[in-house]
C-alpha atoms as a PDB file:
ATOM      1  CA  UNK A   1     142.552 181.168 102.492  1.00  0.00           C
ATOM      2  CA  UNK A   2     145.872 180.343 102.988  1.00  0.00           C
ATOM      3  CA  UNK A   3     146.971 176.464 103.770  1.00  0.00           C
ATOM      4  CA  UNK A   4     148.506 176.790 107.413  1.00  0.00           C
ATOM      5  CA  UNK A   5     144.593 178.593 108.179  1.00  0.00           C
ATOM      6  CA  UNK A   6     143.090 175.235 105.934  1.00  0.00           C
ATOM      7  CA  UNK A   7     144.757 173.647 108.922  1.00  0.00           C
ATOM      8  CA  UNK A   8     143.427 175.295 111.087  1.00  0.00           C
ATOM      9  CA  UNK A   9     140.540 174.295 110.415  1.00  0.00           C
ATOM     10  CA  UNK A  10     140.552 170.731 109.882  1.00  0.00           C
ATOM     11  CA  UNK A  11     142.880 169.988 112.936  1.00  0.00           C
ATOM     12  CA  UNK A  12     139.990 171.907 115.097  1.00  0.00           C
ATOM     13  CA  UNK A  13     137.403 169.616 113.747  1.00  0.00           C
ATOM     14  CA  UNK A  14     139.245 166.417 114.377  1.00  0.00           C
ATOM     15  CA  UNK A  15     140.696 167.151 117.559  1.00  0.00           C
ATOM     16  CA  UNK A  16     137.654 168.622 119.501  1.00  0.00           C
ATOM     17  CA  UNK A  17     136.080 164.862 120.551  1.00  0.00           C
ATOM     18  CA  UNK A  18     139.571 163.684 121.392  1.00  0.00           C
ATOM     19  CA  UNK A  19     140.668 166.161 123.784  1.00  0.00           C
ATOM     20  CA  UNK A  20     136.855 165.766 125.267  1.00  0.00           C
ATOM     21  CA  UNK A  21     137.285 161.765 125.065  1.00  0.00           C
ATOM     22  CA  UNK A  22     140.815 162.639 126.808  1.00  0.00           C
ATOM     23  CA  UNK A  23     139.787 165.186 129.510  1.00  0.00           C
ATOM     24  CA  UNK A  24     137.032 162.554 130.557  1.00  0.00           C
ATOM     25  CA  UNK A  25     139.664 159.579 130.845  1.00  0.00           C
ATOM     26  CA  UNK A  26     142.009 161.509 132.663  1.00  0.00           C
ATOM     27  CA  UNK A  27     140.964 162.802 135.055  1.00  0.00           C
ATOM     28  CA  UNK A  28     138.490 160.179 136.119  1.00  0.00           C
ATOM     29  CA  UNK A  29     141.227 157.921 135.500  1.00  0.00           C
ATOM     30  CA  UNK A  30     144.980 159.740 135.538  1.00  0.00           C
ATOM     31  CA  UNK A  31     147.353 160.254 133.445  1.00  0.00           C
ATOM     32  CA  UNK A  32     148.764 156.765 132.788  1.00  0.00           C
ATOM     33  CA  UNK A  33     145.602 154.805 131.935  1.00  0.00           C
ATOM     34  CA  UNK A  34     144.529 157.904 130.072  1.00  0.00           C
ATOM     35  CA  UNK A  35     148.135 157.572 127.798  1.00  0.00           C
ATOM     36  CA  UNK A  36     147.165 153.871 127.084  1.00  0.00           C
ATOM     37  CA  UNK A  37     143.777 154.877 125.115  1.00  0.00           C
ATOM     38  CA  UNK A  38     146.633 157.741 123.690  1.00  0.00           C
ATOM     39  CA  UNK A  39     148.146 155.052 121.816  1.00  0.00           C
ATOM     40  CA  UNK A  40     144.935 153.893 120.074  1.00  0.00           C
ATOM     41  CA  UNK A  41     143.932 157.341 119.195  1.00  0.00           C
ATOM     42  CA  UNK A  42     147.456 158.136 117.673  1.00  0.00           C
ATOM     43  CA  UNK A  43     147.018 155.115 115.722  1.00  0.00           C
ATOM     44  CA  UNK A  44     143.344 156.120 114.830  1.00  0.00           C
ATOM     45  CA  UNK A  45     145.059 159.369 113.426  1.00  0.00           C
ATOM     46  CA  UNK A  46     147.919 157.583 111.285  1.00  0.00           C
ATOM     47  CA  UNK A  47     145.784 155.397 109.201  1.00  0.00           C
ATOM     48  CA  UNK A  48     143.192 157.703 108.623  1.00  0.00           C
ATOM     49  CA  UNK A  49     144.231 161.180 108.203  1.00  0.00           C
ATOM     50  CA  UNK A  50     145.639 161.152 104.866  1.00  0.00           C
ATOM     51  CA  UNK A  51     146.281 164.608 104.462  1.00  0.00           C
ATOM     52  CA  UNK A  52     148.468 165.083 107.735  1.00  0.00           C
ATOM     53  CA  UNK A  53     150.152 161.895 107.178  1.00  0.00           C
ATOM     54  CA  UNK A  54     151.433 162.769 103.752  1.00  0.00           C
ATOM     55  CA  UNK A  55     152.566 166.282 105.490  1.00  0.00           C
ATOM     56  CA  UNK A  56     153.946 164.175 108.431  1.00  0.00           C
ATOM     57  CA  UNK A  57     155.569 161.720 106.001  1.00  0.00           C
ATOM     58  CA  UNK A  58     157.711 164.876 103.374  1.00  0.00           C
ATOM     59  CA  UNK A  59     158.582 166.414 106.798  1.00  0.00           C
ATOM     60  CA  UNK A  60     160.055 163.022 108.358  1.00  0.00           C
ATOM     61  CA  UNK A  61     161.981 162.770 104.698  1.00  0.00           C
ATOM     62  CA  UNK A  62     163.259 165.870 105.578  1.00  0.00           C
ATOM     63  CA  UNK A  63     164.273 165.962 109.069  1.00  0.00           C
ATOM     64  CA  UNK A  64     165.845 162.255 108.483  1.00  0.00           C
ATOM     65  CA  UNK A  65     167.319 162.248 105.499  1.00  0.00           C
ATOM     66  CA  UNK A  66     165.140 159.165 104.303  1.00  0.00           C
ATOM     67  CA  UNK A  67     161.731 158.214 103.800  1.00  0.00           C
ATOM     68  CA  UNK A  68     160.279 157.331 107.629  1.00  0.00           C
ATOM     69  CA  UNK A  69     159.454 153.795 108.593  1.00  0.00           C
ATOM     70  CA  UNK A  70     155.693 153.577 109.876  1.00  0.00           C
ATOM     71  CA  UNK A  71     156.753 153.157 113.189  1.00  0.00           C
ATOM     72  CA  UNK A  72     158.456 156.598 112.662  1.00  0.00           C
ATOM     73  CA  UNK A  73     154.864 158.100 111.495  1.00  0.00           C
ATOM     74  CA  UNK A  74     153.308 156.587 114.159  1.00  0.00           C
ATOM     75  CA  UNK A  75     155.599 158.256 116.937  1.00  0.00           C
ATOM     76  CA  UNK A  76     155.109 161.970 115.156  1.00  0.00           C
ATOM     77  CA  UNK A  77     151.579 161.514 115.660  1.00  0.00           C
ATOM     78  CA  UNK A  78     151.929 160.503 119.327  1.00  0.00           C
ATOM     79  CA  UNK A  79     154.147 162.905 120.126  1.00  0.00           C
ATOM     80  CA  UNK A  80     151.907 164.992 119.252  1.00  0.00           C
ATOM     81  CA  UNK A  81     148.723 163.656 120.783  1.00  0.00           C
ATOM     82  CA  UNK A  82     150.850 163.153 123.875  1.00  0.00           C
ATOM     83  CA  UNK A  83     151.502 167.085 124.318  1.00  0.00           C
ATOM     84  CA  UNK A  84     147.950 167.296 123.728  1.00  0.00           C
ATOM     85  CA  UNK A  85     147.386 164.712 126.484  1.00  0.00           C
ATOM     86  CA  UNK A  86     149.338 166.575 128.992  1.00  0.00           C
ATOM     87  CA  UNK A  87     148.107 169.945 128.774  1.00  0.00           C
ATOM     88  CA  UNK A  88     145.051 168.736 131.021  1.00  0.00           C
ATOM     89  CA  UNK A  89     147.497 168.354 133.934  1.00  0.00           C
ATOM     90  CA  UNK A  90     149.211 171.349 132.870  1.00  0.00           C
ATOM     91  CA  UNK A  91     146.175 173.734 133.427  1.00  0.00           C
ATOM     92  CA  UNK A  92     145.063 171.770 136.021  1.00  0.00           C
ATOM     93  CA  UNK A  93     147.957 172.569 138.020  1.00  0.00           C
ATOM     94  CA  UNK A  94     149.611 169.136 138.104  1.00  0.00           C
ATOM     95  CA  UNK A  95     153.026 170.197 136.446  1.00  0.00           C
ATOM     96  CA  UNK A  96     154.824 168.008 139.856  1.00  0.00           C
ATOM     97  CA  UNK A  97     154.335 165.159 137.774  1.00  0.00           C
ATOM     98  CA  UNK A  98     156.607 165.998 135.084  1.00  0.00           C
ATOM     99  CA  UNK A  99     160.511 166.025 134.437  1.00  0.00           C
ATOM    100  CA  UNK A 100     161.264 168.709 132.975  1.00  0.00           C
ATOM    101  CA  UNK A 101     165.246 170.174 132.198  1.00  0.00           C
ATOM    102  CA  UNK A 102     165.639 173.731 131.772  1.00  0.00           C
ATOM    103  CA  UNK A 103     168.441 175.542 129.405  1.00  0.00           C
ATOM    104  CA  UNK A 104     169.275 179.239 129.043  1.00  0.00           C
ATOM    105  CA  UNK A 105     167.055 180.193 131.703  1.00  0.00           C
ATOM    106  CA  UNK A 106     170.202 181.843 133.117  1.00  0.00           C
ATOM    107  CA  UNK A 107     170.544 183.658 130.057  1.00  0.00           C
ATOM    108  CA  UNK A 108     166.903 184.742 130.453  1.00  0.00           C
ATOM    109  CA  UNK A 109     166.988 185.985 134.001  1.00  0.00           C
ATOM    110  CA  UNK A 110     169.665 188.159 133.198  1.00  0.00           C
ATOM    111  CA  UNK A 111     167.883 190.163 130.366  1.00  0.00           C
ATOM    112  CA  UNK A 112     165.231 190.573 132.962  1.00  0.00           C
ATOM    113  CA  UNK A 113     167.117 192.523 135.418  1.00  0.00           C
ATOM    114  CA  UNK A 114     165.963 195.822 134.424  1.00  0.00           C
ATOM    115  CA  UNK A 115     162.398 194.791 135.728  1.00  0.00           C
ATOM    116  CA  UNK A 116     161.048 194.756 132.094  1.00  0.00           C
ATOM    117  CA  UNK A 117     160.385 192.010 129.991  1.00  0.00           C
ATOM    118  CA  UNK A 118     161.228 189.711 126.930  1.00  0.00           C
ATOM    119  CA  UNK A 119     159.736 188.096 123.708  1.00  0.00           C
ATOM    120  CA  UNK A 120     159.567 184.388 123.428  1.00  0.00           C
ATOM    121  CA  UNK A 121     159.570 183.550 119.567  1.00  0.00           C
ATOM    122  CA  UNK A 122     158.236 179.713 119.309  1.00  0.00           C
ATOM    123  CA  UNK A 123     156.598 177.549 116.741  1.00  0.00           C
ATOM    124  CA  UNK A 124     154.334 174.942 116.563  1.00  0.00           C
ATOM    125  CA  UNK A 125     157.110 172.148 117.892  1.00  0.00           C
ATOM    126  CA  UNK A 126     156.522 170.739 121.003  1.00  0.00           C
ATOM    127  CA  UNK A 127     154.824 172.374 124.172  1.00  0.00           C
ATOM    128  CA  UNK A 128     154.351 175.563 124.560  1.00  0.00           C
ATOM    129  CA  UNK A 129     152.029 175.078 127.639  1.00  0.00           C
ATOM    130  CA  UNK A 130     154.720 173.151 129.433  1.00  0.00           C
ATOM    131  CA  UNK A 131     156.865 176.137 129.350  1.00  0.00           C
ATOM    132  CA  UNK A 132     154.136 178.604 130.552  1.00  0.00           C
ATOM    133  CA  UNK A 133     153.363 176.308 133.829  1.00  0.00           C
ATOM    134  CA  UNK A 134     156.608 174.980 134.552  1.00  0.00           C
ATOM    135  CA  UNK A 135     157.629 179.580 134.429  1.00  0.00           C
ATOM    136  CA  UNK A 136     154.751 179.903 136.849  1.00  0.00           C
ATOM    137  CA  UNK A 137     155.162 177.445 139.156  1.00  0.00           C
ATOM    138  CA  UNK A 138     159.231 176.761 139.173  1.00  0.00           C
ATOM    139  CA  UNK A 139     160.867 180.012 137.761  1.00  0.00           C
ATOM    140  CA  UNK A 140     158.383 182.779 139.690  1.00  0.00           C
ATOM    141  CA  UNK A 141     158.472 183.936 135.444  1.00  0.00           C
ATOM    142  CA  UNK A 142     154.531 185.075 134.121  1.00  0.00           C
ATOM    143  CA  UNK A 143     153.950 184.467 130.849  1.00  0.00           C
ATOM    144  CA  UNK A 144     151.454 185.779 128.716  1.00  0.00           C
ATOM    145  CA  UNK A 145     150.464 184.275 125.177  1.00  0.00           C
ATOM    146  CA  UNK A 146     149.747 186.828 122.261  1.00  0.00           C
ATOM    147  CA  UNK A 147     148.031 184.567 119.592  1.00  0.00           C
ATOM    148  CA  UNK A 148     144.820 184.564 117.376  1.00  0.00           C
ATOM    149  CA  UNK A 149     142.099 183.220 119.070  1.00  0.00           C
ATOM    150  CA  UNK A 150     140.003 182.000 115.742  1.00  0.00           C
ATOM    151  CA  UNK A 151     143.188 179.541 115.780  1.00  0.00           C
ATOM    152  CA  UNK A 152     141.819 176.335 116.841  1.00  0.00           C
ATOM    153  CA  UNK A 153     139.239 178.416 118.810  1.00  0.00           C
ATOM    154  CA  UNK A 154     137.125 174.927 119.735  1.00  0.00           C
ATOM    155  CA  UNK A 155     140.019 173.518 120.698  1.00  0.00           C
ATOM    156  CA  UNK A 156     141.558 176.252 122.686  1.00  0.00           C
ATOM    157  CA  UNK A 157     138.004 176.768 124.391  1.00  0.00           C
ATOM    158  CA  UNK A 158     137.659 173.386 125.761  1.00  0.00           C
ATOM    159  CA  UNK A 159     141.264 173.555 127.138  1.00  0.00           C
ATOM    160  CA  UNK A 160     140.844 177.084 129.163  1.00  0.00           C
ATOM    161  CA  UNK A 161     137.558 175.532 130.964  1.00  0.00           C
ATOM    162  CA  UNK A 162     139.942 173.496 132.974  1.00  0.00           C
ATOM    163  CA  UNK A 163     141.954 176.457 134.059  1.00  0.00           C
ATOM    164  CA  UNK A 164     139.825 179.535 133.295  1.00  0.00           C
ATOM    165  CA  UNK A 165     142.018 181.993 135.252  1.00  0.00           C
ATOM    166  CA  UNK A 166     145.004 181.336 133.049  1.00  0.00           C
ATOM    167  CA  UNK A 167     143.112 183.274 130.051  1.00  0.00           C
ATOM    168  CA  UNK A 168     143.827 186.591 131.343  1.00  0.00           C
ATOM    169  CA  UNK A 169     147.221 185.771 130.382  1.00  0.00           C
ATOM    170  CA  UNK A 170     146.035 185.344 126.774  1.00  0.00           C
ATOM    171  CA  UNK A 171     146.434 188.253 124.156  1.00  0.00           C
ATOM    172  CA  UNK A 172     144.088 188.633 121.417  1.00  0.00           C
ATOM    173  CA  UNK A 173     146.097 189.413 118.333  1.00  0.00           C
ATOM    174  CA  UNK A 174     144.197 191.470 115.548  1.00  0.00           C
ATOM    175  CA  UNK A 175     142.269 193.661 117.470  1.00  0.00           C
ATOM    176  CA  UNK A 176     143.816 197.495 117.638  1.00  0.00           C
ATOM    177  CA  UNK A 177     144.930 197.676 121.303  1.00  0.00           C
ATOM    178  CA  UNK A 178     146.916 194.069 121.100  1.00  0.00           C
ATOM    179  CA  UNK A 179     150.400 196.214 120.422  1.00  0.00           C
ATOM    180  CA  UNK A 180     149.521 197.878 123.630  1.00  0.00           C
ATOM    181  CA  UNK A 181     148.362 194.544 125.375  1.00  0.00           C
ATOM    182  CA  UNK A 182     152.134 193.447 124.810  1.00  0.00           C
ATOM    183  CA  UNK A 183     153.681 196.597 125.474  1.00  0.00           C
ATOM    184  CA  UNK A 184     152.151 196.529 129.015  1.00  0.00           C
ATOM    185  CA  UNK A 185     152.540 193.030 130.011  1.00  0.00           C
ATOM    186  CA  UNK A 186     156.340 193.173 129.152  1.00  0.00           C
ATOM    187  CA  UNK A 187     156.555 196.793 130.729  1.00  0.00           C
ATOM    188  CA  UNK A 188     155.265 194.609 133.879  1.00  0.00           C
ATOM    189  CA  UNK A 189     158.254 192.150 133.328  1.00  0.00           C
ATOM    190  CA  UNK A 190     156.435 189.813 131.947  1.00  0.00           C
ATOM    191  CA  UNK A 191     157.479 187.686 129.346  1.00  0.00           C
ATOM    192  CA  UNK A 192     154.902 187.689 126.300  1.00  0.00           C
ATOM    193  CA  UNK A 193     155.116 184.508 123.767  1.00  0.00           C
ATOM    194  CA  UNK A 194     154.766 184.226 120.139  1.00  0.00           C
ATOM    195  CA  UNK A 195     154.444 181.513 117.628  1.00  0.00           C
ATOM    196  CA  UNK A 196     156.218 182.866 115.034  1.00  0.00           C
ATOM    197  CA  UNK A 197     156.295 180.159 112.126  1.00  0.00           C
ATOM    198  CA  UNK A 198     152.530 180.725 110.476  1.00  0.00           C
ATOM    199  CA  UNK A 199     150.738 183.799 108.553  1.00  0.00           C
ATOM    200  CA  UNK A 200     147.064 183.798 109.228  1.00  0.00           C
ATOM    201  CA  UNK A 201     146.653 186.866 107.400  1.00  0.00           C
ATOM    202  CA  UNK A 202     147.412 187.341 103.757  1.00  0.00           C
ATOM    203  CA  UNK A 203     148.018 191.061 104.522  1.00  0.00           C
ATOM    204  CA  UNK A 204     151.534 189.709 106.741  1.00  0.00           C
ATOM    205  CA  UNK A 205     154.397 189.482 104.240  1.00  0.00           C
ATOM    206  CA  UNK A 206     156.468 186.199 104.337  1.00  0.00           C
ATOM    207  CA  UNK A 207     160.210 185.981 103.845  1.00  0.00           C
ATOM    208  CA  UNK A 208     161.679 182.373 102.309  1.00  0.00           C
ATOM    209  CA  UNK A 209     164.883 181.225 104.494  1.00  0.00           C
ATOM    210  CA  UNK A 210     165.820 177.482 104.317  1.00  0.00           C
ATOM    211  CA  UNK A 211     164.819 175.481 106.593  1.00  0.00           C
ATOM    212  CA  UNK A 212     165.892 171.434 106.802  1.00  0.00           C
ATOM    213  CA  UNK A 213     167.311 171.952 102.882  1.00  0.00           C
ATOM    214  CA  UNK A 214     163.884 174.280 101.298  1.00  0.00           C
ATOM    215  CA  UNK A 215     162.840 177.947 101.254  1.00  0.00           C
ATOM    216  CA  UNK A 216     160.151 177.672 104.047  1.00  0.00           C
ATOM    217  CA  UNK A 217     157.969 181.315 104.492  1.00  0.00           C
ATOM    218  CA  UNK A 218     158.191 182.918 107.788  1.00  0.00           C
ATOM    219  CA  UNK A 219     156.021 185.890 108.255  1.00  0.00           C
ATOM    220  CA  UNK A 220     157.409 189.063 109.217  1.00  0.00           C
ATOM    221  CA  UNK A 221     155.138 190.681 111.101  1.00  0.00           C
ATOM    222  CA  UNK A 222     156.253 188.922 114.653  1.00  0.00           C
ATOM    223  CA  UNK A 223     159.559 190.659 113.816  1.00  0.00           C
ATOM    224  CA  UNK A 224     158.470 194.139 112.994  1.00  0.00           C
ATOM    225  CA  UNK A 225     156.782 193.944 116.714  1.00  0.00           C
ATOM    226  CA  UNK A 226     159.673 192.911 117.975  1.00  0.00           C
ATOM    227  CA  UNK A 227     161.949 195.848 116.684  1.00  0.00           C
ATOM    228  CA  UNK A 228     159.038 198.307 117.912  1.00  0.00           C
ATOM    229  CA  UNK A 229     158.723 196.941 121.439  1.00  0.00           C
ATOM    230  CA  UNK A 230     162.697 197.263 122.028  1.00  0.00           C
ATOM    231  CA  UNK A 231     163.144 194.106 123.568  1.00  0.00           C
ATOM    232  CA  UNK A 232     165.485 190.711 124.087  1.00  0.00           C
ATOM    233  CA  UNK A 233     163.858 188.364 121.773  1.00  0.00           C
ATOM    234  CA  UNK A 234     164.652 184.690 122.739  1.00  0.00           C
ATOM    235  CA  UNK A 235     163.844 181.378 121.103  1.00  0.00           C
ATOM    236  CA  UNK A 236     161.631 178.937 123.038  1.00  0.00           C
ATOM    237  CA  UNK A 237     160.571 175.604 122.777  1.00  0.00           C
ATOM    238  CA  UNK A 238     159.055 172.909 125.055  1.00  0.00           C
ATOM    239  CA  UNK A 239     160.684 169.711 123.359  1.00  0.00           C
ATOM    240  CA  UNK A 240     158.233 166.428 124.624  1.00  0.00           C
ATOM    241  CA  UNK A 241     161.244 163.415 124.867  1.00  0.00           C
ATOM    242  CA  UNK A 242     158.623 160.947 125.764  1.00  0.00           C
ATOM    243  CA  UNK A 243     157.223 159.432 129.270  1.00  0.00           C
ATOM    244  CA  UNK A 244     157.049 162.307 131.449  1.00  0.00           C
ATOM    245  CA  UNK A 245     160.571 164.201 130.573  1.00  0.00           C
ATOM    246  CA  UNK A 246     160.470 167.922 128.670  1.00  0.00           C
ATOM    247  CA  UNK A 247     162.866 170.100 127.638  1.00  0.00           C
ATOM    248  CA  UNK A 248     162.297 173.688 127.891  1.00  0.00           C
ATOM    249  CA  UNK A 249     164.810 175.508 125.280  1.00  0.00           C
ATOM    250  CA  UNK A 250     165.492 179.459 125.548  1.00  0.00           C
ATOM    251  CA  UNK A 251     168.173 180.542 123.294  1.00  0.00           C
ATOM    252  CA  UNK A 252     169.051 184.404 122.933  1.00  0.00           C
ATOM    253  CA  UNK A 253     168.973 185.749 119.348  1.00  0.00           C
ATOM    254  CA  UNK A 254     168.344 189.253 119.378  1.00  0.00           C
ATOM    255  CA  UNK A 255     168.538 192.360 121.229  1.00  0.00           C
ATOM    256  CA  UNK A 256     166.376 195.575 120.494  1.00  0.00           C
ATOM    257  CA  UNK A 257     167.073 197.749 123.353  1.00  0.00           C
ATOM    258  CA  UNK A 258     169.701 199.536 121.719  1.00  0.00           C
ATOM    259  CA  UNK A 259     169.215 199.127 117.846  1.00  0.00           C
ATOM    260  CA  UNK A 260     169.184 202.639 115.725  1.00  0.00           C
ATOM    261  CA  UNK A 261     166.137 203.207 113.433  1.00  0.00           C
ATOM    262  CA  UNK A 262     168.785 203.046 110.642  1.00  0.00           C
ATOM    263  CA  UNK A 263     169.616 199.358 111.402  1.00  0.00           C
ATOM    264  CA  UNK A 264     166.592 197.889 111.856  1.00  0.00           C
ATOM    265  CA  UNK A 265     165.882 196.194 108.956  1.00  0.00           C
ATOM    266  CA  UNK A 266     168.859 194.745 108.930  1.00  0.00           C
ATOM    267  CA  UNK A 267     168.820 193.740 112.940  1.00  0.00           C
ATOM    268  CA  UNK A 268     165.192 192.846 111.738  1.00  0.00           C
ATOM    269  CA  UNK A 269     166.239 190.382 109.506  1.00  0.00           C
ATOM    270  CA  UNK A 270     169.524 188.650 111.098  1.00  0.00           C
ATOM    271  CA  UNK A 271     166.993 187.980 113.878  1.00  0.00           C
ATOM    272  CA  UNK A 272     165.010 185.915 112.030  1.00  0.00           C
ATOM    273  CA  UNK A 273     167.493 184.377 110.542  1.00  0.00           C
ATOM    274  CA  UNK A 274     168.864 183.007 113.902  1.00  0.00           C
ATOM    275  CA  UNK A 275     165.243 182.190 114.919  1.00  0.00           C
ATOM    276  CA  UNK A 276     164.552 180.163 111.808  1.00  0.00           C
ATOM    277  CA  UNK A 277     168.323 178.813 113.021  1.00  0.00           C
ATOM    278  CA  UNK A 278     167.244 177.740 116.081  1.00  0.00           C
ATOM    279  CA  UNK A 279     164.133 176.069 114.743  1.00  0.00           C
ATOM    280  CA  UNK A 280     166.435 173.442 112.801  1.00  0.00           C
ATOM    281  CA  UNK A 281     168.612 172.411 116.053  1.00  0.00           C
ATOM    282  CA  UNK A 282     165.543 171.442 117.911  1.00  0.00           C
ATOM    283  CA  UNK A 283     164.319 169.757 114.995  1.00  0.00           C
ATOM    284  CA  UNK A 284     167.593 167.970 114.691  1.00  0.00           C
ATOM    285  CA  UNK A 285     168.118 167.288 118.043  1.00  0.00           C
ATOM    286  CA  UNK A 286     164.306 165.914 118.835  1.00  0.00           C
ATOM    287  CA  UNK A 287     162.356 165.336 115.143  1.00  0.00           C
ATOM    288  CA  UNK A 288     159.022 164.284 116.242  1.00  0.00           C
ATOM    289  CA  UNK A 289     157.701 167.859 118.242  1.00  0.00           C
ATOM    290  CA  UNK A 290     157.065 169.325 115.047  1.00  0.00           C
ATOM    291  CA  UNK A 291     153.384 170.150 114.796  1.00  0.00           C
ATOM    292  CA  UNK A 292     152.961 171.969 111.659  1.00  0.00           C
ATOM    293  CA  UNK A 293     150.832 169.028 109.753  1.00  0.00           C
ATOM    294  CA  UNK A 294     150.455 170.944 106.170  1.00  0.00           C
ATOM    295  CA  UNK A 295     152.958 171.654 103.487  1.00  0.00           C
ATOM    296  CA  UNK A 296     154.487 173.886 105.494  1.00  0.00           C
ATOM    297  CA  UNK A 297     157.139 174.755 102.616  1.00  0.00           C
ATOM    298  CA  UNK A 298     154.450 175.311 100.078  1.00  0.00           C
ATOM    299  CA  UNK A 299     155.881 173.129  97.193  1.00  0.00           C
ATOM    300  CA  UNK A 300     153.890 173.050  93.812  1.00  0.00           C
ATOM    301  CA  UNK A 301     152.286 169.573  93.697  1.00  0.00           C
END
């Protein structure tokens, strides 16, 4: 088994009770007393979850430049459990609450007007959820998830109760008709997201690019969908900037639409180059929405 699936599994197992603790407090209680048992939680997880606080302390190294203070440790973790904390409203339809700027959504409108659709490439940094209610309700924009659903499947399960229509806009990867799945949502001018940044499979071959100084492995197989669906691919990202403010990034970095067969390995490949790009300015520009709580670069111990 491969670490970022290790992960998997261990984040599922810690964070089923909180998000069930957290559902309970708010919405008996709303959002803001339910963020004040947040910051006991994220504290909860700092101290005592040693093996995602030595990944969240090599990353913070990283991203920084310098080993993190505590404090800094401390406000990875909440960043994370506060994205966490906020996808309750999300599904339940209380996006109002939130500020939330937009950039490139220009950009993206325009590679919809041939009525088709587009790719979103993400990762595991910051909200994806934000993006996919804030499309629905602000930017008239549907947008489906393709992901694997033994992926935090506890997790993800106790999440879609609260909003149980919003999993028809869920894709199954690994089952034979997904391809298609995608192929018809964007034919529908839909826009169909993918985290791109982890191999669950050990059949999906990685390539190294550097990422914040180190060879990370990205898988290829997002891109080899990409070049076969014939599509704008843009970045996304939902950055959380604390309180109630997002940002929601989209940044263009490929076009398949009119790509030869001859040149698409190469088109392949200076597409995920730019995506891998992209991935390092929002790290740069807002350091704690990175999720991915393993070695994600794979160093020898």
């Amino acid at each position: 088994m491969n670490q970022s699936a290790t992960w998997a599994q261990e984040g599922e197992r810690s964070q089923v009770w909180v998000i069930k603790l957290m559902l309970w407090i708010s919405l008996t209680a709303g959002r803001r007393l339910g963020r004040l048992v947040l910051y006991g939680i994220a504290l909860y997880f700092t101290l005592l979850a040693p093996k995602a606080a030595r990944a969240s302390r090599a990353y913070l190294t990283r991203v920084l430049g310098r080993p993190p203070r505590w404090a800094e440790r401390y406000r990875h973790v909440l960043c994370f459990a506060s994205t966490i904390h906020d996808r309750v409203f999300l599904l339940k339809g209380r996006g109002a609450q939130f500020n939330v700027e937009v950039q490139g959504a220009d950009e993206l409108h325009a590679a919809l007007a041939d009525g088709q659709g587009a790719l979103l490439m993400g990762a595991h940094l910051g909200s994806f959820e934000v993006l996919r209610t804030m499309g629905r309700e602000r930017g008239n924009l549907r947008v489906a998830m393709a992901m694997y659903p033994d992926n935090a499947r506890k997790l993800n399960a106790t999440l879609a109760a609260l909003a149980p229509e919003l999993q028809q806009d869920v894709i199954a990867l690994g089952h034979v008709d997904a391809m298609l799945a995608v192929r018809d949502r964007l034919e529908q001018g839909n826009l169909v997201g993918l985290l791109a940044d982890r191999s669950l499979g050990a059949q999906d071959a990685c390539t190294r690019l550097p990422l914040l100084g180190d060879a990370a492995p990205f898988p290829d197989g997002p891109w080899r969908l990409a070049v076969l669906l014939q599509r704008p691919v843009f970045f996304m990202a939902g950055l959380y900037l604390g309180s109630n403010r997002y940002q929601i990034r989209f940044e263009r970095i490929a076009d398949f639409r009119a790509v030869a067969r001859s040149e698409r390995s190469a088109a392949m490949a200076a597409a995920q180059q730019a995506y891998v790009q992209a991935i390092a300015r929002a790290l740069r520009d807002s350091p704690w929405n990175w999720f991915n709580f393993y070695d994600f670069w794979q160093t020898p111990e």
